[in-house]
PDB file of N, CA and C in Angstrom:
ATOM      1  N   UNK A   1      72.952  64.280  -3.000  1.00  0.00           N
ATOM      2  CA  UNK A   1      72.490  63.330  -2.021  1.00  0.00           C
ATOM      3  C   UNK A   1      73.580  63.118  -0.973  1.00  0.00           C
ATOM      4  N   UNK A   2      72.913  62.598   0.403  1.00  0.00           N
ATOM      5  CA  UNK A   2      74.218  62.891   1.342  1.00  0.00           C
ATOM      6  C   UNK A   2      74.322  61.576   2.051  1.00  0.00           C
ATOM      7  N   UNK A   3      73.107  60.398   1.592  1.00  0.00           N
ATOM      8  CA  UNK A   3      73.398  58.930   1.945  1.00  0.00           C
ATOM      9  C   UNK A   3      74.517  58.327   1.890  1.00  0.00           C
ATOM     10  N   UNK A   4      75.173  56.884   2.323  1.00  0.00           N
ATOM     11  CA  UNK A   4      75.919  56.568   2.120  1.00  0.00           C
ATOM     12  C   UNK A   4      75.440  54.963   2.639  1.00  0.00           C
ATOM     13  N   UNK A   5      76.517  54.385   2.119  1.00  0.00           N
ATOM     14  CA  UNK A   5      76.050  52.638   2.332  1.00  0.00           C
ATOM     15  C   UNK A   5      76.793  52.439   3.520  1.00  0.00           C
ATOM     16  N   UNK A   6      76.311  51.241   4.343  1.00  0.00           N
ATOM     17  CA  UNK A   6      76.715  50.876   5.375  1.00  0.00           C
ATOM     18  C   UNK A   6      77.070  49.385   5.523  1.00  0.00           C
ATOM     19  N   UNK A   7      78.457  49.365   5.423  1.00  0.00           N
ATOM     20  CA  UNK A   7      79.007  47.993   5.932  1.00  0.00           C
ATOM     21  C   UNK A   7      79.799  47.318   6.761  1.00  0.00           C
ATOM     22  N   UNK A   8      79.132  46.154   6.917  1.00  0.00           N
ATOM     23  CA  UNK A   8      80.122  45.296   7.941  1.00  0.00           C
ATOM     24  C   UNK A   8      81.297  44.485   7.317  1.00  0.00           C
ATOM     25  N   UNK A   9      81.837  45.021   8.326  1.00  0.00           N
ATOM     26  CA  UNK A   9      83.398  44.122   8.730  1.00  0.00           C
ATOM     27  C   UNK A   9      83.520  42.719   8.959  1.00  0.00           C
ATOM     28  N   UNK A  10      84.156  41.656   8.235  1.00  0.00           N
ATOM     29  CA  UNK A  10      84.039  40.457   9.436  1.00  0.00           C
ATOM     30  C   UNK A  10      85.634  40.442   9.936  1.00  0.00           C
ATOM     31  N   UNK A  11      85.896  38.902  10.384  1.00  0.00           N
ATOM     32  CA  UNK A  11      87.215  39.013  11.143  1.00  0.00           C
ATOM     33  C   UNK A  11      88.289  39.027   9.846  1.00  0.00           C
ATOM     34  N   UNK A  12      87.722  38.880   8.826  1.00  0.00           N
ATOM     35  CA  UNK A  12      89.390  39.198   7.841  1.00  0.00           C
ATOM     36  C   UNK A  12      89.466  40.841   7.474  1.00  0.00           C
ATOM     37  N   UNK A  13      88.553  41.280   7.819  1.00  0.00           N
ATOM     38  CA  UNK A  13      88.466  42.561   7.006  1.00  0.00           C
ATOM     39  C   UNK A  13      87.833  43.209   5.950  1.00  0.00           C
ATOM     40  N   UNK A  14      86.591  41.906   5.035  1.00  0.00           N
ATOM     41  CA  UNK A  14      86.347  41.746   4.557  1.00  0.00           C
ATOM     42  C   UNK A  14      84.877  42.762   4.730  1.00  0.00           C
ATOM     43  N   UNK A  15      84.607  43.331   3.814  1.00  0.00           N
ATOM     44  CA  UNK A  15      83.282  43.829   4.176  1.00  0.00           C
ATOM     45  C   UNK A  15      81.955  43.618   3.019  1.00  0.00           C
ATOM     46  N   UNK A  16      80.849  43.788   3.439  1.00  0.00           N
ATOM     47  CA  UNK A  16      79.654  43.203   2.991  1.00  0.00           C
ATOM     48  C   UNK A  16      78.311  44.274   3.371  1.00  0.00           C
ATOM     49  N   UNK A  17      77.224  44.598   2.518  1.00  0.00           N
ATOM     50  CA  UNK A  17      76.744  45.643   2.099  1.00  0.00           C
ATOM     51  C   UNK A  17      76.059  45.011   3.522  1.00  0.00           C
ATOM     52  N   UNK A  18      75.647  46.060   4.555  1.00  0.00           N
ATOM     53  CA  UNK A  18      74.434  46.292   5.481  1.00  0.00           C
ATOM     54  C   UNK A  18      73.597  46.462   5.596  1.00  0.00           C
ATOM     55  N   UNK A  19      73.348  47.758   4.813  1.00  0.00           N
ATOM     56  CA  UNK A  19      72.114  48.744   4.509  1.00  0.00           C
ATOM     57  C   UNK A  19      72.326  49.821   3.433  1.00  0.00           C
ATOM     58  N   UNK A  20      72.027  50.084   2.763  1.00  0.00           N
ATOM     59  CA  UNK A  20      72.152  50.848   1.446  1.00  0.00           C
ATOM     60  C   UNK A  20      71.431  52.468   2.025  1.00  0.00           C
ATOM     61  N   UNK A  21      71.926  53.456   1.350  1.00  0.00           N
ATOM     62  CA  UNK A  21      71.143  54.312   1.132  1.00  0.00           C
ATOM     63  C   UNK A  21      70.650  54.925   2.489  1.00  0.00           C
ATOM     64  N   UNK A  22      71.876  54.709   3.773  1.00  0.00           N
ATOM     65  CA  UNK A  22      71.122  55.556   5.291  1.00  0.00           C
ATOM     66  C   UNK A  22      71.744  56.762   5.196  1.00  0.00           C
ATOM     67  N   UNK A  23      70.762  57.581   5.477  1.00  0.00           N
ATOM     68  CA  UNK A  23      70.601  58.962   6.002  1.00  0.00           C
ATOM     69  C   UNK A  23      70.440  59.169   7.489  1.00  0.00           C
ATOM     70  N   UNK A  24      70.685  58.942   7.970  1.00  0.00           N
ATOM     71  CA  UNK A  24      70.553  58.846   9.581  1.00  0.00           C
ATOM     72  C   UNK A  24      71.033  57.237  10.629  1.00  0.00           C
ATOM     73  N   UNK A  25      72.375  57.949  11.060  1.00  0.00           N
ATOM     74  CA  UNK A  25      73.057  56.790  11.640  1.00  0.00           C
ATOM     75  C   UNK A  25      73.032  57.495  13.656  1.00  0.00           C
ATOM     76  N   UNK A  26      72.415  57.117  14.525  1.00  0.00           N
ATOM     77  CA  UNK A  26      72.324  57.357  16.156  1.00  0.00           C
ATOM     78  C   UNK A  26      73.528  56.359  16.783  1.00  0.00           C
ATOM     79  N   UNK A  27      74.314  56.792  17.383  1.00  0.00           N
ATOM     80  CA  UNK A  27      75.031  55.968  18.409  1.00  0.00           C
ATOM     81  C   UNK A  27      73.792  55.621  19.828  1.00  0.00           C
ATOM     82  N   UNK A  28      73.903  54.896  20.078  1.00  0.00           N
ATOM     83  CA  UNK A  28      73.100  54.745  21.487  1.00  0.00           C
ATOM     84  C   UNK A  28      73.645  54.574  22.541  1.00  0.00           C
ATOM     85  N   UNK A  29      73.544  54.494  23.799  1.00  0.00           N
ATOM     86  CA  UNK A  29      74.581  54.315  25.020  1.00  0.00           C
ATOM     87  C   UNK A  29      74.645  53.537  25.763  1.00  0.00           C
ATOM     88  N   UNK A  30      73.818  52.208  24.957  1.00  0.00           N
ATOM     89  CA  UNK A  30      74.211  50.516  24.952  1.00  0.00           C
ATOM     90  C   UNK A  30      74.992  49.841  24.413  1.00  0.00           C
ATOM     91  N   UNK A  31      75.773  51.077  23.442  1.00  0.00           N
ATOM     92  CA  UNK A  31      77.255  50.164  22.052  1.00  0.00           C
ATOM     93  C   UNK A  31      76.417  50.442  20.626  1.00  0.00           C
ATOM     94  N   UNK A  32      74.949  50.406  20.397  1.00  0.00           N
ATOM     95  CA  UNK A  32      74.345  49.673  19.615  1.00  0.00           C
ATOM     96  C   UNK A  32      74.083  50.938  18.545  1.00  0.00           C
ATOM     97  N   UNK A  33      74.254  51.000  17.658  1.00  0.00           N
ATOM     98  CA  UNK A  33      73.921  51.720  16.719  1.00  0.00           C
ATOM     99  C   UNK A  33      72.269  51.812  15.439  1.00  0.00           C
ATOM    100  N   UNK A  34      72.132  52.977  15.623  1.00  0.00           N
ATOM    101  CA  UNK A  34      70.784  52.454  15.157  1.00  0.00           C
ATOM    102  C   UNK A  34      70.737  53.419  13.789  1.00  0.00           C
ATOM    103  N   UNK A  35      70.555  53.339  12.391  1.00  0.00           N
ATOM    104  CA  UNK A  35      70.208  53.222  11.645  1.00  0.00           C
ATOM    105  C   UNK A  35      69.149  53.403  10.773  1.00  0.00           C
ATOM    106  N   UNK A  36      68.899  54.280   9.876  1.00  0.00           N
ATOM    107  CA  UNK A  36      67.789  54.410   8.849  1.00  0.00           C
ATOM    108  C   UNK A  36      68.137  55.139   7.732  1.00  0.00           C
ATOM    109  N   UNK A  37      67.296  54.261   6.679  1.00  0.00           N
ATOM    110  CA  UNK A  37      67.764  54.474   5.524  1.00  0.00           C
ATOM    111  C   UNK A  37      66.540  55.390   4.728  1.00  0.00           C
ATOM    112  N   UNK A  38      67.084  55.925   3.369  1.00  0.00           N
ATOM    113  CA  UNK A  38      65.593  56.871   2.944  1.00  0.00           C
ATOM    114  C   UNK A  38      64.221  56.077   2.602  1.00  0.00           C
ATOM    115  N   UNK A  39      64.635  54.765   2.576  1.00  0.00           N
ATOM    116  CA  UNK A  39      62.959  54.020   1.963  1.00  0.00           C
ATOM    117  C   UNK A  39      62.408  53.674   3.448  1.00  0.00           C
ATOM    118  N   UNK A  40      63.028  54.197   4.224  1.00  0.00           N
ATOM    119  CA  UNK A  40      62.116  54.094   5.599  1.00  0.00           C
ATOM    120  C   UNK A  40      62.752  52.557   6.394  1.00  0.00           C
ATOM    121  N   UNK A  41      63.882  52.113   5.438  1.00  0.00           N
ATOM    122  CA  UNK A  41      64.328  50.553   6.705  1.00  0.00           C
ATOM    123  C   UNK A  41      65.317  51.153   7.654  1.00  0.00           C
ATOM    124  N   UNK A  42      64.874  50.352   8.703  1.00  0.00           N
ATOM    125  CA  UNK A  42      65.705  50.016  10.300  1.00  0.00           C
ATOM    126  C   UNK A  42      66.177  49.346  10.544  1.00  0.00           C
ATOM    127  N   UNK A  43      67.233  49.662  11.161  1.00  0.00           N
ATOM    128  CA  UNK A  43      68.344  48.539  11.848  1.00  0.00           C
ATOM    129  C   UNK A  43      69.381  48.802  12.883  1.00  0.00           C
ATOM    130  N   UNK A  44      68.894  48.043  14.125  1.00  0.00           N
ATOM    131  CA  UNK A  44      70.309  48.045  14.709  1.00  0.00           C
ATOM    132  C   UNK A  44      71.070  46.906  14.816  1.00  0.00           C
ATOM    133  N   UNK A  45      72.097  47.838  15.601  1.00  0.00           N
ATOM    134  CA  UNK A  45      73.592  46.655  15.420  1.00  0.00           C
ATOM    135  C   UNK A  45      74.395  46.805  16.549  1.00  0.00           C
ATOM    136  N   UNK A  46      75.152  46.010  17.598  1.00  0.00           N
ATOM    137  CA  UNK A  46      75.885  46.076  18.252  1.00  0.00           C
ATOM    138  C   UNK A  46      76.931  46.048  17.852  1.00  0.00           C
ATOM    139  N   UNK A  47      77.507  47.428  17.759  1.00  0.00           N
ATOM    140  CA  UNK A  47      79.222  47.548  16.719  1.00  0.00           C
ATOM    141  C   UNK A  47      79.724  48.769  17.307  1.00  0.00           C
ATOM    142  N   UNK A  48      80.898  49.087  16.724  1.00  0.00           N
ATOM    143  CA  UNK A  48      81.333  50.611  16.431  1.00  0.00           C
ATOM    144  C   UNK A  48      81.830  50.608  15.394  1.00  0.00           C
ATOM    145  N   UNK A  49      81.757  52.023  14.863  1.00  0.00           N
ATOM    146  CA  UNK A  49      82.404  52.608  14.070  1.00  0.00           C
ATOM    147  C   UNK A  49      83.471  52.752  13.673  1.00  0.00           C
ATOM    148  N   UNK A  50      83.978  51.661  12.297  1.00  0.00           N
ATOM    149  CA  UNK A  50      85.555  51.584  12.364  1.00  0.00           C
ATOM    150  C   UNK A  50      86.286  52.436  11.485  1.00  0.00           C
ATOM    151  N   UNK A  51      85.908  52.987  10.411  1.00  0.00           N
ATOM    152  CA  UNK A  51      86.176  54.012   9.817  1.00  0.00           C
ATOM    153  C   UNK A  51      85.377  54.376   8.708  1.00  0.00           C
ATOM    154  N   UNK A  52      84.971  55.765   8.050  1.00  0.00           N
ATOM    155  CA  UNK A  52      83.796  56.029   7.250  1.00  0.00           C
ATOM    156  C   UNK A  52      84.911  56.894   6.209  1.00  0.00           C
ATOM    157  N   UNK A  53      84.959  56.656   4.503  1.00  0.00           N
ATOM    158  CA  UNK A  53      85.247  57.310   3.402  1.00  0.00           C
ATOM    159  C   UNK A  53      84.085  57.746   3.086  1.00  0.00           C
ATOM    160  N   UNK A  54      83.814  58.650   3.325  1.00  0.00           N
ATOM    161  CA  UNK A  54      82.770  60.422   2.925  1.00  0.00           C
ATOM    162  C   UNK A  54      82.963  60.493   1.923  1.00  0.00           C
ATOM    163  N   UNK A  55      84.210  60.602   1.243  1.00  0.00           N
ATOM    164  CA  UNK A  55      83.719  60.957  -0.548  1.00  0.00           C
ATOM    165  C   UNK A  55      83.000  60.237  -0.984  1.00  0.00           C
ATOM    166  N   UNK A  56      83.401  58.585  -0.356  1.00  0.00           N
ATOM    167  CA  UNK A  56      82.773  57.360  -1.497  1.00  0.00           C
ATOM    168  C   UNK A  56      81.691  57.400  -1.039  1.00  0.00           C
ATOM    169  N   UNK A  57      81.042  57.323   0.002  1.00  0.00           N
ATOM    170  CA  UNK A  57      79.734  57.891   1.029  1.00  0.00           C
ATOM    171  C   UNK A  57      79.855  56.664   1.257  1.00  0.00           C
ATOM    172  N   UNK A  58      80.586  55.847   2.133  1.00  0.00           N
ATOM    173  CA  UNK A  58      80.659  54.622   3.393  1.00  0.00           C
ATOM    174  C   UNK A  58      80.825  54.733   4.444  1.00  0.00           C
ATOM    175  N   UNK A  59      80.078  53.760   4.977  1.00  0.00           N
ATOM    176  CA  UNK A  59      80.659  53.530   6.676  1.00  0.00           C
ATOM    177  C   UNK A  59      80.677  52.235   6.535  1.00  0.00           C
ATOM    178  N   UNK A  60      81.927  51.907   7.660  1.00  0.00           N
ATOM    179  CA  UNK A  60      82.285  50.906   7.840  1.00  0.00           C
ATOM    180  C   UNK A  60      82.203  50.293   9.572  1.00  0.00           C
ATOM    181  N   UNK A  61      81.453  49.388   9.864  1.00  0.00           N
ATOM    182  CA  UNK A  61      80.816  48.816  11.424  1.00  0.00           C
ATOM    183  C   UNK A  61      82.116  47.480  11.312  1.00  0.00           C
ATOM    184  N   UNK A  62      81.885  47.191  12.830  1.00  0.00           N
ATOM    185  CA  UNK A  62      82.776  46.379  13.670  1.00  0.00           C
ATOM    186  C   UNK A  62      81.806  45.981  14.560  1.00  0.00           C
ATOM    187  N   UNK A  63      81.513  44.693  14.449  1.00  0.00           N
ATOM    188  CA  UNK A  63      80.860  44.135  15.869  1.00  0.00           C
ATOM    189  C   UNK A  63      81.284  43.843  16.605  1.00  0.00           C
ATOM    190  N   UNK A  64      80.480  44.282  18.142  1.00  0.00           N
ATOM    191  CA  UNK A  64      81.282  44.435  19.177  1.00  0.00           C
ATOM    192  C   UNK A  64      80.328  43.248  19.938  1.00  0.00           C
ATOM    193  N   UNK A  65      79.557  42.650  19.674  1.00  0.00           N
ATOM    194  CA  UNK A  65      78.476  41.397  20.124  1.00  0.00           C
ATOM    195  C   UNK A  65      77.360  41.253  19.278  1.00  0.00           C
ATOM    196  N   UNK A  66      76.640  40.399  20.213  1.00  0.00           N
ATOM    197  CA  UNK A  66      75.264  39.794  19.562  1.00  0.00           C
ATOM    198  C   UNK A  66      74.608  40.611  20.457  1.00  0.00           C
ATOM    199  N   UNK A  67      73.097  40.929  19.740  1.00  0.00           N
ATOM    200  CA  UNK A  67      72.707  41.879  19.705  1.00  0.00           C
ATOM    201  C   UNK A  67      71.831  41.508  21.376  1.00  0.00           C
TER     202      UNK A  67
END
């Protein structure tokens, strides 16, 4: 399997589950990242990408505003 979980950052560093289980992560060319996971959920997010561990299969988001 080539999913991986997706979480947010807050301001300590602290991170917290997003979305479980996405297979398909789009940058968009509003900031906003858009998201889908294999049971078919959606989500975007106004963030970037702050760093992703591939073995463990994570990504890790940074918000960059409200949406």
């Amino acid at each position: 399997m080539c999913e991986a979980n997706v979480y947010l950052l807050d301001e300590n560093g602290e991170a917290s589950l997003y979305l479980d289980a996405v297979d398909k992560v789009v940058p968009q060319d509003d900031g906003k990242i858009k998201m889908e996971n294999i049971y078919g959920e959606r989500k975007t997010i106004l963030a970037k990408i702050k760093y992703m561990e591939l073995v463990d299969h994570k990504i890790f988001l940074e918000k960059t505003g409200e949406p």
